[in-house]
C-alpha atoms as a PDB file:
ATOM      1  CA  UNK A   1     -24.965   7.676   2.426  1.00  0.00           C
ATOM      2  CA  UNK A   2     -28.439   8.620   4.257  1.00  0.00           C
ATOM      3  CA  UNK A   3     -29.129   7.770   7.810  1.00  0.00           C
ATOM      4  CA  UNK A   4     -32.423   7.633   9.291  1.00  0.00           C
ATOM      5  CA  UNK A   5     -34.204   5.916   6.254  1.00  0.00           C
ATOM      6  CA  UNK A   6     -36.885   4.831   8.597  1.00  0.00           C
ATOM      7  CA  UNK A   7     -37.872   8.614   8.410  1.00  0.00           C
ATOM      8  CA  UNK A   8     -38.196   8.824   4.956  1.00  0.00           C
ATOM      9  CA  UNK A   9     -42.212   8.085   3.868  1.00  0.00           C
ATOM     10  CA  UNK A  10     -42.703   7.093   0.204  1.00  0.00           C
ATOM     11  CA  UNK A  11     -39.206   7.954  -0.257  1.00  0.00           C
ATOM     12  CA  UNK A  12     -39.772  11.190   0.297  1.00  0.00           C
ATOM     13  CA  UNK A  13     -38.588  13.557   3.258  1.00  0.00           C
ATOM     14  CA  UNK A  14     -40.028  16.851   4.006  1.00  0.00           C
ATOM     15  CA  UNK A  15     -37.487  19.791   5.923  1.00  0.00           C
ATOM     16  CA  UNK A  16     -39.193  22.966   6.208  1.00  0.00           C
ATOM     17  CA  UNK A  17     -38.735  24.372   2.611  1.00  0.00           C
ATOM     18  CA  UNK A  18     -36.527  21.467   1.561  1.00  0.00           C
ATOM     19  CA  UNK A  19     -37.805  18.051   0.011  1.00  0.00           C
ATOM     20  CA  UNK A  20     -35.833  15.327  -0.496  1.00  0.00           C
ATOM     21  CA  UNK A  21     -37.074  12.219  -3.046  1.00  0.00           C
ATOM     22  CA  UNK A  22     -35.373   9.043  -2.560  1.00  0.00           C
ATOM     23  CA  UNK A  23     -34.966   8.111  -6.489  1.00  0.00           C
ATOM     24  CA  UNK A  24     -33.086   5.012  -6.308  1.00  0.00           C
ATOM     25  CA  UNK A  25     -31.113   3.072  -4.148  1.00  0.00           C
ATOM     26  CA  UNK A  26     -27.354   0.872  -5.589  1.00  0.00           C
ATOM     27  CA  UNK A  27     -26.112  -0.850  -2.579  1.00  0.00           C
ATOM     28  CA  UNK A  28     -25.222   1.680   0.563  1.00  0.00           C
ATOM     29  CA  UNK A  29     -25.585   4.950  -2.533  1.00  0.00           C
ATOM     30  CA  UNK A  30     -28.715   7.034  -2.859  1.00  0.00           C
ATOM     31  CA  UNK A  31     -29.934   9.320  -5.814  1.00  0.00           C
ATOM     32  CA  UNK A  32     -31.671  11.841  -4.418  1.00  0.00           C
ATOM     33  CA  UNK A  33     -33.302  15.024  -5.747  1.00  0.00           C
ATOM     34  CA  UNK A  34     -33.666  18.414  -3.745  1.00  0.00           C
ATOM     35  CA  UNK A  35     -35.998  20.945  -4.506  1.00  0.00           C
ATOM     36  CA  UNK A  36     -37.642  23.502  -2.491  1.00  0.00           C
ATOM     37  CA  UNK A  37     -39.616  26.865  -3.287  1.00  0.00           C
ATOM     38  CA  UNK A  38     -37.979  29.431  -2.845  1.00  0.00           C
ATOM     39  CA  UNK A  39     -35.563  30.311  -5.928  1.00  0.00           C
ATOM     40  CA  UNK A  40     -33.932  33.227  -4.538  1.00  0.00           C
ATOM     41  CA  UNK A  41     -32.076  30.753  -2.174  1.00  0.00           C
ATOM     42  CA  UNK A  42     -28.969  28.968  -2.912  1.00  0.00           C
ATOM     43  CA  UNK A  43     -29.300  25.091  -2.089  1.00  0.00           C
ATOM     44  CA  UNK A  44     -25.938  25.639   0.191  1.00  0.00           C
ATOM     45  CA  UNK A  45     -28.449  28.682   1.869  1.00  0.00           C
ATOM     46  CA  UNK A  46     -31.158  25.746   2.261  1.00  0.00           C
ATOM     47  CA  UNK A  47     -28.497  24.053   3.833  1.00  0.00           C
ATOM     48  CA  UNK A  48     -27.600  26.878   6.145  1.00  0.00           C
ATOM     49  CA  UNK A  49     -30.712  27.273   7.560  1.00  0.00           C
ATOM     50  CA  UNK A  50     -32.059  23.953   8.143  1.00  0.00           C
ATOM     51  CA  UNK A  51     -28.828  22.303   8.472  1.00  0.00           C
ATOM     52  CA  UNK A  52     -26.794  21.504  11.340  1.00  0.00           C
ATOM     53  CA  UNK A  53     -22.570  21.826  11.352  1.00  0.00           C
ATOM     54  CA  UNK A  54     -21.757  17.918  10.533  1.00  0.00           C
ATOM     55  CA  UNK A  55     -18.694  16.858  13.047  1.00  0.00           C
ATOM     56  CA  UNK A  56     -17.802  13.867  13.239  1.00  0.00           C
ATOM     57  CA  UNK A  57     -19.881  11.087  14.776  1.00  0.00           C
ATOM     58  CA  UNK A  58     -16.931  10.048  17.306  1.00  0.00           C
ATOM     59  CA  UNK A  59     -16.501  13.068  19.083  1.00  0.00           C
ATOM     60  CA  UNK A  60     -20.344  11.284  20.684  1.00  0.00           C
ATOM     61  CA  UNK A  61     -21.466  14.700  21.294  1.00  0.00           C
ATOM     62  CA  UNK A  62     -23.910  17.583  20.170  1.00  0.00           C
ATOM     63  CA  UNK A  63     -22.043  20.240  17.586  1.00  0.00           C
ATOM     64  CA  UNK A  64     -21.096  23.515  19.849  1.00  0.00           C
ATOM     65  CA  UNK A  65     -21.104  27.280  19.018  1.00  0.00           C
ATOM     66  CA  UNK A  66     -17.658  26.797  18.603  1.00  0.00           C
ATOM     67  CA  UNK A  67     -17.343  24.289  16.043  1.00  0.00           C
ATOM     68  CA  UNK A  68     -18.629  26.966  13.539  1.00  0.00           C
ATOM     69  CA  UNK A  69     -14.573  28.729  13.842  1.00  0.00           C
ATOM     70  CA  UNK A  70     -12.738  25.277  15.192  1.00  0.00           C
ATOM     71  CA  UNK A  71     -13.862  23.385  12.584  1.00  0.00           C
ATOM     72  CA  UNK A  72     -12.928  24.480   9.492  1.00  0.00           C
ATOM     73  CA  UNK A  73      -9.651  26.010   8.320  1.00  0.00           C
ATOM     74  CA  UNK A  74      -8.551  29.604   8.286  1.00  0.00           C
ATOM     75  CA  UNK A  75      -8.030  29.713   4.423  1.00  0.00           C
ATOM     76  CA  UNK A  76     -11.478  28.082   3.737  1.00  0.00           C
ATOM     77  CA  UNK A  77     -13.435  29.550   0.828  1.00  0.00           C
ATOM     78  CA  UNK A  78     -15.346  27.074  -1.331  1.00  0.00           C
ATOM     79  CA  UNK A  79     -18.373  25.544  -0.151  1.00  0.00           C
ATOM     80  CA  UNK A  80     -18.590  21.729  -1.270  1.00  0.00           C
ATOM     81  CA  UNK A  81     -17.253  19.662   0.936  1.00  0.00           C
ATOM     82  CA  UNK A  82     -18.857  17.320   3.967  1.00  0.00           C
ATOM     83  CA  UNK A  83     -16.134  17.473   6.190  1.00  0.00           C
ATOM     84  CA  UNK A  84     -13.308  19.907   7.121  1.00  0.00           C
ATOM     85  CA  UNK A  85      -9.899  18.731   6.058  1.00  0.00           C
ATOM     86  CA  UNK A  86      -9.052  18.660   9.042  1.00  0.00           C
ATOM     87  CA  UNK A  87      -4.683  18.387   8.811  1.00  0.00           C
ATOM     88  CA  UNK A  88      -4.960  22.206   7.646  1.00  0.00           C
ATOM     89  CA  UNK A  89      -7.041  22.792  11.092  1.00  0.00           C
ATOM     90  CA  UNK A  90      -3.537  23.341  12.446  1.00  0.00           C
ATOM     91  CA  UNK A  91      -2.519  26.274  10.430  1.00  0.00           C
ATOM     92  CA  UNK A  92      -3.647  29.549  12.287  1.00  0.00           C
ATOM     93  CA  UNK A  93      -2.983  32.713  10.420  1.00  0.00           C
ATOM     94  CA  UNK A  94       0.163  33.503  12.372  1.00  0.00           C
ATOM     95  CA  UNK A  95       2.007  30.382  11.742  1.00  0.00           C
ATOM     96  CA  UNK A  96       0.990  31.014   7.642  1.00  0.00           C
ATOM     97  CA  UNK A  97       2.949  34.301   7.863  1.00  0.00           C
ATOM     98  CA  UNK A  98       5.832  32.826   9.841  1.00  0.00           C
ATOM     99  CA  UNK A  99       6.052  30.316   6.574  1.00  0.00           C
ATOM    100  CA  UNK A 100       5.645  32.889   4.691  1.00  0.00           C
ATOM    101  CA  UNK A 101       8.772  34.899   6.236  1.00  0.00           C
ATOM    102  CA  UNK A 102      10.820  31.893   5.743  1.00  0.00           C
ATOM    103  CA  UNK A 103      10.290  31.854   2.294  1.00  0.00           C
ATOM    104  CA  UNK A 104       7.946  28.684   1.885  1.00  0.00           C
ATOM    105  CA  UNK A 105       5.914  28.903  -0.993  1.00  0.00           C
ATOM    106  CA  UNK A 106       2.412  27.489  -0.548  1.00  0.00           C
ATOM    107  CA  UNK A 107      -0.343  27.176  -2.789  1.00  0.00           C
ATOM    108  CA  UNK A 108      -4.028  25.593  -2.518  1.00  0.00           C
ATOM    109  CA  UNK A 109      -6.168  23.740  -4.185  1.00  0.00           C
ATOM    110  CA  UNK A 110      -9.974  21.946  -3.543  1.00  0.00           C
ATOM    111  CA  UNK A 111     -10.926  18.644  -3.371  1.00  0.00           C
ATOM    112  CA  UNK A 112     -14.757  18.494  -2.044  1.00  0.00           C
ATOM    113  CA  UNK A 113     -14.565  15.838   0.074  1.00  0.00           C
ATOM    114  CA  UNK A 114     -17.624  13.244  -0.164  1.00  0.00           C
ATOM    115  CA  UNK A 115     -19.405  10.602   2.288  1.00  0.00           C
ATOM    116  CA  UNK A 116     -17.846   8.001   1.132  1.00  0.00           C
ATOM    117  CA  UNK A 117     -14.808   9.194   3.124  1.00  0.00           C
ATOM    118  CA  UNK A 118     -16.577   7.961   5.757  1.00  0.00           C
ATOM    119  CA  UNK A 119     -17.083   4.439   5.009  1.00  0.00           C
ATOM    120  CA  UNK A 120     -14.571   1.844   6.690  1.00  0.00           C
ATOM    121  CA  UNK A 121     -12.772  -0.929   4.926  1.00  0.00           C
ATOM    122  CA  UNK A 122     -15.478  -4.128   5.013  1.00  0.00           C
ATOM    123  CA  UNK A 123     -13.726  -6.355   3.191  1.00  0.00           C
ATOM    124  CA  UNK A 124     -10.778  -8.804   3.609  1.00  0.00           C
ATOM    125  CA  UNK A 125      -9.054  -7.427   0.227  1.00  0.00           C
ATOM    126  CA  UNK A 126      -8.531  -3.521  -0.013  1.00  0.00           C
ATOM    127  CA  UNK A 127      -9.032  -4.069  -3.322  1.00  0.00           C
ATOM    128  CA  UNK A 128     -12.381  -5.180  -2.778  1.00  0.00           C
ATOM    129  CA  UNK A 129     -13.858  -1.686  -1.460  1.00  0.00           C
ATOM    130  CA  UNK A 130     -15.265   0.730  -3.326  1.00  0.00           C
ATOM    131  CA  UNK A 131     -13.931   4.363  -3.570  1.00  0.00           C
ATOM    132  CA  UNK A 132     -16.739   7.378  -4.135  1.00  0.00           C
ATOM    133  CA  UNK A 133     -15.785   9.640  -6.678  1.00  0.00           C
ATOM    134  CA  UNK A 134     -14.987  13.348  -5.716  1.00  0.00           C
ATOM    135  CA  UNK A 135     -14.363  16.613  -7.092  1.00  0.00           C
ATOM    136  CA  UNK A 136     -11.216  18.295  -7.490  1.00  0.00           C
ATOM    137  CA  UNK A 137     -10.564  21.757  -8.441  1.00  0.00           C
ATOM    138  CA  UNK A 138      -7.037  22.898  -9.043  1.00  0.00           C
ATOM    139  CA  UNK A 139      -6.119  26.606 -10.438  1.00  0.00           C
ATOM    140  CA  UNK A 140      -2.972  26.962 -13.233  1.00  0.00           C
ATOM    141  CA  UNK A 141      -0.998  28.150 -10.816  1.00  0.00           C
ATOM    142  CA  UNK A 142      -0.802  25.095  -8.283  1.00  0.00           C
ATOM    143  CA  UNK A 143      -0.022  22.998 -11.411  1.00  0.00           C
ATOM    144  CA  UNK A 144       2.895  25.763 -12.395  1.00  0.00           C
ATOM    145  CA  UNK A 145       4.297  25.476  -8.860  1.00  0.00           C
ATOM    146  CA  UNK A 146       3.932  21.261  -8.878  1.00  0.00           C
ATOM    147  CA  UNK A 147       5.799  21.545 -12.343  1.00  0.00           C
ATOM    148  CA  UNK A 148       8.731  23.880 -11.073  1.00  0.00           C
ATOM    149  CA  UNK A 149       8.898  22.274  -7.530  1.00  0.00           C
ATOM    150  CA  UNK A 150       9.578  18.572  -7.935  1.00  0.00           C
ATOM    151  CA  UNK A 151      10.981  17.138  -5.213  1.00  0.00           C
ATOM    152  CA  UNK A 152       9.907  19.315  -2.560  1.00  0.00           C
ATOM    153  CA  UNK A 153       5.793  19.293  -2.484  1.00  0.00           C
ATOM    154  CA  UNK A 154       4.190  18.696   1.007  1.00  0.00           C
ATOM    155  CA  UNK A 155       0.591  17.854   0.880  1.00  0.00           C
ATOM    156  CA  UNK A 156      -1.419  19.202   3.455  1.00  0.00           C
ATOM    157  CA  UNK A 157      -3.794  16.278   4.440  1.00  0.00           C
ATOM    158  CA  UNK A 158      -4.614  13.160   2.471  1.00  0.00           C
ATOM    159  CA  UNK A 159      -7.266  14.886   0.308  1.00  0.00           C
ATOM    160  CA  UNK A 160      -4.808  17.305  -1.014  1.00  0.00           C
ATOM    161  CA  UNK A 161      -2.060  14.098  -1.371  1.00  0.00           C
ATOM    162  CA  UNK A 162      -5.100  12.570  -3.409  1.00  0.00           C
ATOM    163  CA  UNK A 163      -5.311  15.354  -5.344  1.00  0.00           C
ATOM    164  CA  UNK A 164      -2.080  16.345  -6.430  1.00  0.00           C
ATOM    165  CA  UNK A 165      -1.329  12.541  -7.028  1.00  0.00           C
ATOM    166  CA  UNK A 166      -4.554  12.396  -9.714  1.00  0.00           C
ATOM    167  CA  UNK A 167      -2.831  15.159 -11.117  1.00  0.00           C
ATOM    168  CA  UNK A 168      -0.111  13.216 -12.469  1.00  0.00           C
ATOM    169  CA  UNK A 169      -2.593  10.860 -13.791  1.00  0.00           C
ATOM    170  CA  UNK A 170      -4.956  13.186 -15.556  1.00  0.00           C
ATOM    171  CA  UNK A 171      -1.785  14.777 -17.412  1.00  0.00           C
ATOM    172  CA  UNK A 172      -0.736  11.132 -18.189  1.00  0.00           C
ATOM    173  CA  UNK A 173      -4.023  10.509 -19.842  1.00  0.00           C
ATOM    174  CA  UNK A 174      -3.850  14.381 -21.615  1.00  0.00           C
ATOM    175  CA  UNK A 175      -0.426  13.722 -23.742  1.00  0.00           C
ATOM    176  CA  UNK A 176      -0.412  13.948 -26.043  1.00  0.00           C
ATOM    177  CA  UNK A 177      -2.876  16.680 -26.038  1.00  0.00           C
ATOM    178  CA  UNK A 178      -6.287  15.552 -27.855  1.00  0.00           C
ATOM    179  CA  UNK A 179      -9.126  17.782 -26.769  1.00  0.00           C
ATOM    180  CA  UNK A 180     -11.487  16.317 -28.977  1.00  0.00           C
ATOM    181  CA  UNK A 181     -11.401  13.394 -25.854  1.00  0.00           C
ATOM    182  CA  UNK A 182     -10.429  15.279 -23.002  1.00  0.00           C
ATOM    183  CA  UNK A 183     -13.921  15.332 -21.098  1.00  0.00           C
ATOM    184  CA  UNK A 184     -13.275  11.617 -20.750  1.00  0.00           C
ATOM    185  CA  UNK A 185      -9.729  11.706 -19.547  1.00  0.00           C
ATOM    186  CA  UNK A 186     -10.852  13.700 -16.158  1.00  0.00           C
ATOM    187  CA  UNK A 187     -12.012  11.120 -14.487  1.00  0.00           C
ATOM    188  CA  UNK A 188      -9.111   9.025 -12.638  1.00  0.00           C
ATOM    189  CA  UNK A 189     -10.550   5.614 -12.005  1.00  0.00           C
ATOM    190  CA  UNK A 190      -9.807   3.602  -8.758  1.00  0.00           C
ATOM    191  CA  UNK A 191      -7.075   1.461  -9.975  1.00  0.00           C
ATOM    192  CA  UNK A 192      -5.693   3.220 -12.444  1.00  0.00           C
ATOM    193  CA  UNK A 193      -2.189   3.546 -11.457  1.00  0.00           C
ATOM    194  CA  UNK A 194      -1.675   0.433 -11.132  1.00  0.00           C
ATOM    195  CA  UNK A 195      -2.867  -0.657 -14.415  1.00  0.00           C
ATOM    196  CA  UNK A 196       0.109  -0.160 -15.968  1.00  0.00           C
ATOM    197  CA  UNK A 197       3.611   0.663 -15.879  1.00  0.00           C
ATOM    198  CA  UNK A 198       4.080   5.112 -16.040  1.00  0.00           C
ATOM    199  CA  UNK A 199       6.763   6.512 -17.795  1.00  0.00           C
ATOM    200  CA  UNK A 200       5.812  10.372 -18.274  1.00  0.00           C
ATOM    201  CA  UNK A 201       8.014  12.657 -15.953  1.00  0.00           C
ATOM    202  CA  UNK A 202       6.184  14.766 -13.240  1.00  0.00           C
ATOM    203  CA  UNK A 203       7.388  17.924 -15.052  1.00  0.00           C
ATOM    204  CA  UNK A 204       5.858  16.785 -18.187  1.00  0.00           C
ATOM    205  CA  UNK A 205       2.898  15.879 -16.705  1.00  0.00           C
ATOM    206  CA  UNK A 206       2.092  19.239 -15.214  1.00  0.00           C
ATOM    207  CA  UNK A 207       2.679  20.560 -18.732  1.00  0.00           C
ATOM    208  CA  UNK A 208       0.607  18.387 -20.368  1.00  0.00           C
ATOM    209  CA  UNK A 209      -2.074  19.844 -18.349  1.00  0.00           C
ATOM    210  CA  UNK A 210      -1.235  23.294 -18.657  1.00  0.00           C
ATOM    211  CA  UNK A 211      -1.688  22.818 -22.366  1.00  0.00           C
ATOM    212  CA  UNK A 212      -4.761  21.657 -21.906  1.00  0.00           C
ATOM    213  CA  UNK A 213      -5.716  24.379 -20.054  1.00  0.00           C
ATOM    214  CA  UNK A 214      -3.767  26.581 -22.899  1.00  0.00           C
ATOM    215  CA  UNK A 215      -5.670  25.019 -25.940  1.00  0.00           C
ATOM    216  CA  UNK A 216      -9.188  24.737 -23.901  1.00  0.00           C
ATOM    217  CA  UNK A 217      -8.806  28.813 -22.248  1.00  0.00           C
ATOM    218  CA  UNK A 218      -9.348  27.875 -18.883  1.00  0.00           C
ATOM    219  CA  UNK A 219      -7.540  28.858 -15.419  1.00  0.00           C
ATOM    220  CA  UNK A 220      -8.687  26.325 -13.490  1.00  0.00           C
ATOM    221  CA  UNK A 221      -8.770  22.434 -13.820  1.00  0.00           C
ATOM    222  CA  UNK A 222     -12.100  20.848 -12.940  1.00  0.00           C
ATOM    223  CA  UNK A 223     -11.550  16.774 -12.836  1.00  0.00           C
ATOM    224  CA  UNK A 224     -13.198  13.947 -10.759  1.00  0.00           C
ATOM    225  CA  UNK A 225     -11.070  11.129  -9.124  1.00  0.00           C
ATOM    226  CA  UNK A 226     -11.321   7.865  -7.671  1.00  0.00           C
ATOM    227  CA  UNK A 227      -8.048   7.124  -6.595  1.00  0.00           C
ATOM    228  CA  UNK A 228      -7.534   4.718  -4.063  1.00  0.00           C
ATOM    229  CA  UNK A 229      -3.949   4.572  -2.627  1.00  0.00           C
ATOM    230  CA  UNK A 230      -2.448   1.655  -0.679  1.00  0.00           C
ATOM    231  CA  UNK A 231       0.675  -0.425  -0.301  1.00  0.00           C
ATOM    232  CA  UNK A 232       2.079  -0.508  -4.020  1.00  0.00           C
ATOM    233  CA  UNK A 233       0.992   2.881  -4.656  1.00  0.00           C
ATOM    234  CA  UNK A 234       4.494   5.000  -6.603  1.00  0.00           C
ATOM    235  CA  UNK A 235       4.024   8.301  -5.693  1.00  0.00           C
ATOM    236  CA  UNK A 236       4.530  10.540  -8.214  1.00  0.00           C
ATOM    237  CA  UNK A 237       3.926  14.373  -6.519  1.00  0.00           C
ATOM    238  CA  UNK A 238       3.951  14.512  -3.049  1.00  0.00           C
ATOM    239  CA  UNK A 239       7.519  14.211  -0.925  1.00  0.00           C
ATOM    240  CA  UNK A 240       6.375  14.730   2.526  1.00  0.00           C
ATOM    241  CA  UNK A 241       2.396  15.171   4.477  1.00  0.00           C
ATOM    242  CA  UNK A 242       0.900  16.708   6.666  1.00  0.00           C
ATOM    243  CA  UNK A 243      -2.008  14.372   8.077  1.00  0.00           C
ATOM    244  CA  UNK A 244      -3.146  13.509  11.484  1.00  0.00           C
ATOM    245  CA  UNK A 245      -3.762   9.717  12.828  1.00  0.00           C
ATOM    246  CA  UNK A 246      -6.225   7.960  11.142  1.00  0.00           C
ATOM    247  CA  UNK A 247      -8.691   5.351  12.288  1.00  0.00           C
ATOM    248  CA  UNK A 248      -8.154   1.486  11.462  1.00  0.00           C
ATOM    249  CA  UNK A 249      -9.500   0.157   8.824  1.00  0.00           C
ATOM    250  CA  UNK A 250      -9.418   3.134   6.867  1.00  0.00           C
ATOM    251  CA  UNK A 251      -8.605   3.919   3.416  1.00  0.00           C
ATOM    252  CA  UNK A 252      -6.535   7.127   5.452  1.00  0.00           C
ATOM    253  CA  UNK A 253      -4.927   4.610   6.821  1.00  0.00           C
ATOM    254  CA  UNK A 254      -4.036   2.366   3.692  1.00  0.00           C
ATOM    255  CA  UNK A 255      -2.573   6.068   2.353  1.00  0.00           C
ATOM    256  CA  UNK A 256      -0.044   6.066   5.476  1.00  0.00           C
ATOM    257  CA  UNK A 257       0.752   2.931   5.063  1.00  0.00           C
ATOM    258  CA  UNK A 258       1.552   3.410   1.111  1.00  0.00           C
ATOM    259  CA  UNK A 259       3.485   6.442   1.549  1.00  0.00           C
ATOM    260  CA  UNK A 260       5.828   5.474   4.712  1.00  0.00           C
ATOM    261  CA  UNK A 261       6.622   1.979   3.233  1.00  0.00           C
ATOM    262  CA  UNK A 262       4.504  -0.080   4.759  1.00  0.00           C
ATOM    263  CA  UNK A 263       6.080   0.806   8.421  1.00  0.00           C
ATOM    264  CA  UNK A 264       2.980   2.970  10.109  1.00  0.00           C
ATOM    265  CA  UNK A 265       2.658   0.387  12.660  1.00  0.00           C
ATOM    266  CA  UNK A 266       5.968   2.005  13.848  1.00  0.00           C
ATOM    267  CA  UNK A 267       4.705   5.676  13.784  1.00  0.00           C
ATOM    268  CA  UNK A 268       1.731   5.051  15.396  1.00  0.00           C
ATOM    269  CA  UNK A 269       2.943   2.497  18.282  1.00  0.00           C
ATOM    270  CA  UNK A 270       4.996   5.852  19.076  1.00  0.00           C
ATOM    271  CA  UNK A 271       1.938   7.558  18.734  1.00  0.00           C
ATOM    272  CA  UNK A 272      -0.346   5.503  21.299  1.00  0.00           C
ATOM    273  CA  UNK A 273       2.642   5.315  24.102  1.00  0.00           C
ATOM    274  CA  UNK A 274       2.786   9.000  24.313  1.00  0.00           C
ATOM    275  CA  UNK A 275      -0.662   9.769  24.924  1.00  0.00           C
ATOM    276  CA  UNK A 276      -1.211  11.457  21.058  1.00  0.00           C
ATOM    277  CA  UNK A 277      -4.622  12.388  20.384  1.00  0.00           C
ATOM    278  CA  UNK A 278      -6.131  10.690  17.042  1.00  0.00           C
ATOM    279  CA  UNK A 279      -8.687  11.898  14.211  1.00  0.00           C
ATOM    280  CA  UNK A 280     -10.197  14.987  14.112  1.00  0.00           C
ATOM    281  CA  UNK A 281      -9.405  17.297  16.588  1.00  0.00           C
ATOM    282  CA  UNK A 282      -5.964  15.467  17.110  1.00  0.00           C
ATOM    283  CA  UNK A 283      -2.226  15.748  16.911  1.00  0.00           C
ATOM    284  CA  UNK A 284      -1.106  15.828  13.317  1.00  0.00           C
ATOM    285  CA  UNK A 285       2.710  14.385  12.115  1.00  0.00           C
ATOM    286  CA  UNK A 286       5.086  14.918   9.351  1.00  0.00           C
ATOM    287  CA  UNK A 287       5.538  12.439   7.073  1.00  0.00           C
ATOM    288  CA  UNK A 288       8.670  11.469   4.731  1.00  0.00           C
ATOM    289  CA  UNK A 289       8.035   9.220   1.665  1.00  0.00           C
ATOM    290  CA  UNK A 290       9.708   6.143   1.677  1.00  0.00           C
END
């Protein structure tokens, strides 16, 4: 996604040290290569420096000072993504402890979210839109605590439900263990899980991937997934989320809808007669699957 083509001169856009070349052009997507001159920066330094802190475009108003802290969530670390998830907004460091002291377990994980997040649903049939591809990152020992938690995993927004749902997926497509073909089963295509009728536990999913990660010596699980949940969707993972109210028209939304059974109208009838704020910098809910 690129806004202000109208700007961009031969295809090409020039940002203080940055340039940007328009390479070719599929629809609403844009290849485009960055390169600038000075190699002792980072591109996420370019980005720093020239950039400006990306809120959302319905808040209709200039990004503050404070957006820098209020945007983004206290356990933050890995640069990547193009918006904050913003259901773990509402976790301060004092209410982490106070989980902690009652014994909740939590671990995390990254999903880097991308533009495409953005993009409402045009079309008639959900089926019909398009889902970007992102980038998920998941250490060993989120898939060790998935494994021996089943039945009790609360996702934290819907990119971590995304994630820990293509989970189950790439450890479908791992067992048995061949990782001769591996680099092609970490991808999780759009409508993959509904392509065919699953069988494989959630425990032995999990496993499947921590062999993987056994027989290939890695920690960490680096995937891409295009998973695109909506009424239909069997949840494998998650039990309960954490996610605040979503927009219509929205693949968010379609999420909701999968994972309450098709009754969000419900929730979010409640939602509009009490005054609840939406999106963003709104009230967040609990979820239960249904």
């Amino acid at each position: 996604m690129v806004g202000n083509l109208k700007k961009w001169k031969n295809g090409i856009l020039q940002v203080g040290a940055l340039k940007a070349e328009r390479l070719s052009t599929t629809g609403n997507t844009h290849h485009i290569r960055f390169s600038w001159d000075d190699p002792t920066l980072s591109f996420a330094e370019i980005l720093d420096q020239l950039g400006e802190l990306p809120i959302p475009p319905y808040l209709n108003r200039a990004t503050e000072e404070s957006d820098k802290t209020t945007y983004q969530t206290v356990y933050s670390r890995i640069k990547g993504s193009v918006a904050a998830p913003t259901a773990g907004l509402h976790f301060t460091d004092a209410v982490l402890d106070d989980l902690r002291h009652r014994g909740i377990r939590m671990t995390e994980l990254t999903l880097h979210v991308g533009a495409g997040t953005f993009q409402p649903v045009k079309t008639e049939d959900a089926n019909q839109h398009t889902m970007h591809t992102e980038i998920i990152s998941v250490p060993r020992k989120a898939i060790e605590d998935v494994r021996d938690n089943v039945g009790h995993i609360v996702a934290v927004g819907t990119t971590s439900m995304r994630t820990l749902e293509s989970l189950y997926f790439i450890g479908t497509r791992l067992s048995p263990l061949n990782c001769s073909e591996a680099s092609s089963k970490l991808h999780i295509n759009q409508f993959e899980p509904y392509e065919r009728e699953y069988t494989l536990s959630t425990q032995e999913s999990m496993q499947a991937i921590l062999d993987y990660l056994d027989a290939t010596h890695q920690d960490t699980l680096h995937a891409e997934t295009q998973i695109m949940i909506e009424p239909g969707y069997r949840f494998h993972v998650v039990d309960q989320l954490i996610t605040n109210f979503h927009q219509p028209k929205s693949t968010l939304l379609l999420l909701v809808s999968a994972f309450v059974g098709g009754d969000w109208h419900t929730i979010y009838d409640y939602a509009l007669s009490h005054d609840f704020r939406f999106l963003s910098y709104g009230d967040s809910s609990i979820l239960f699957r249904r």
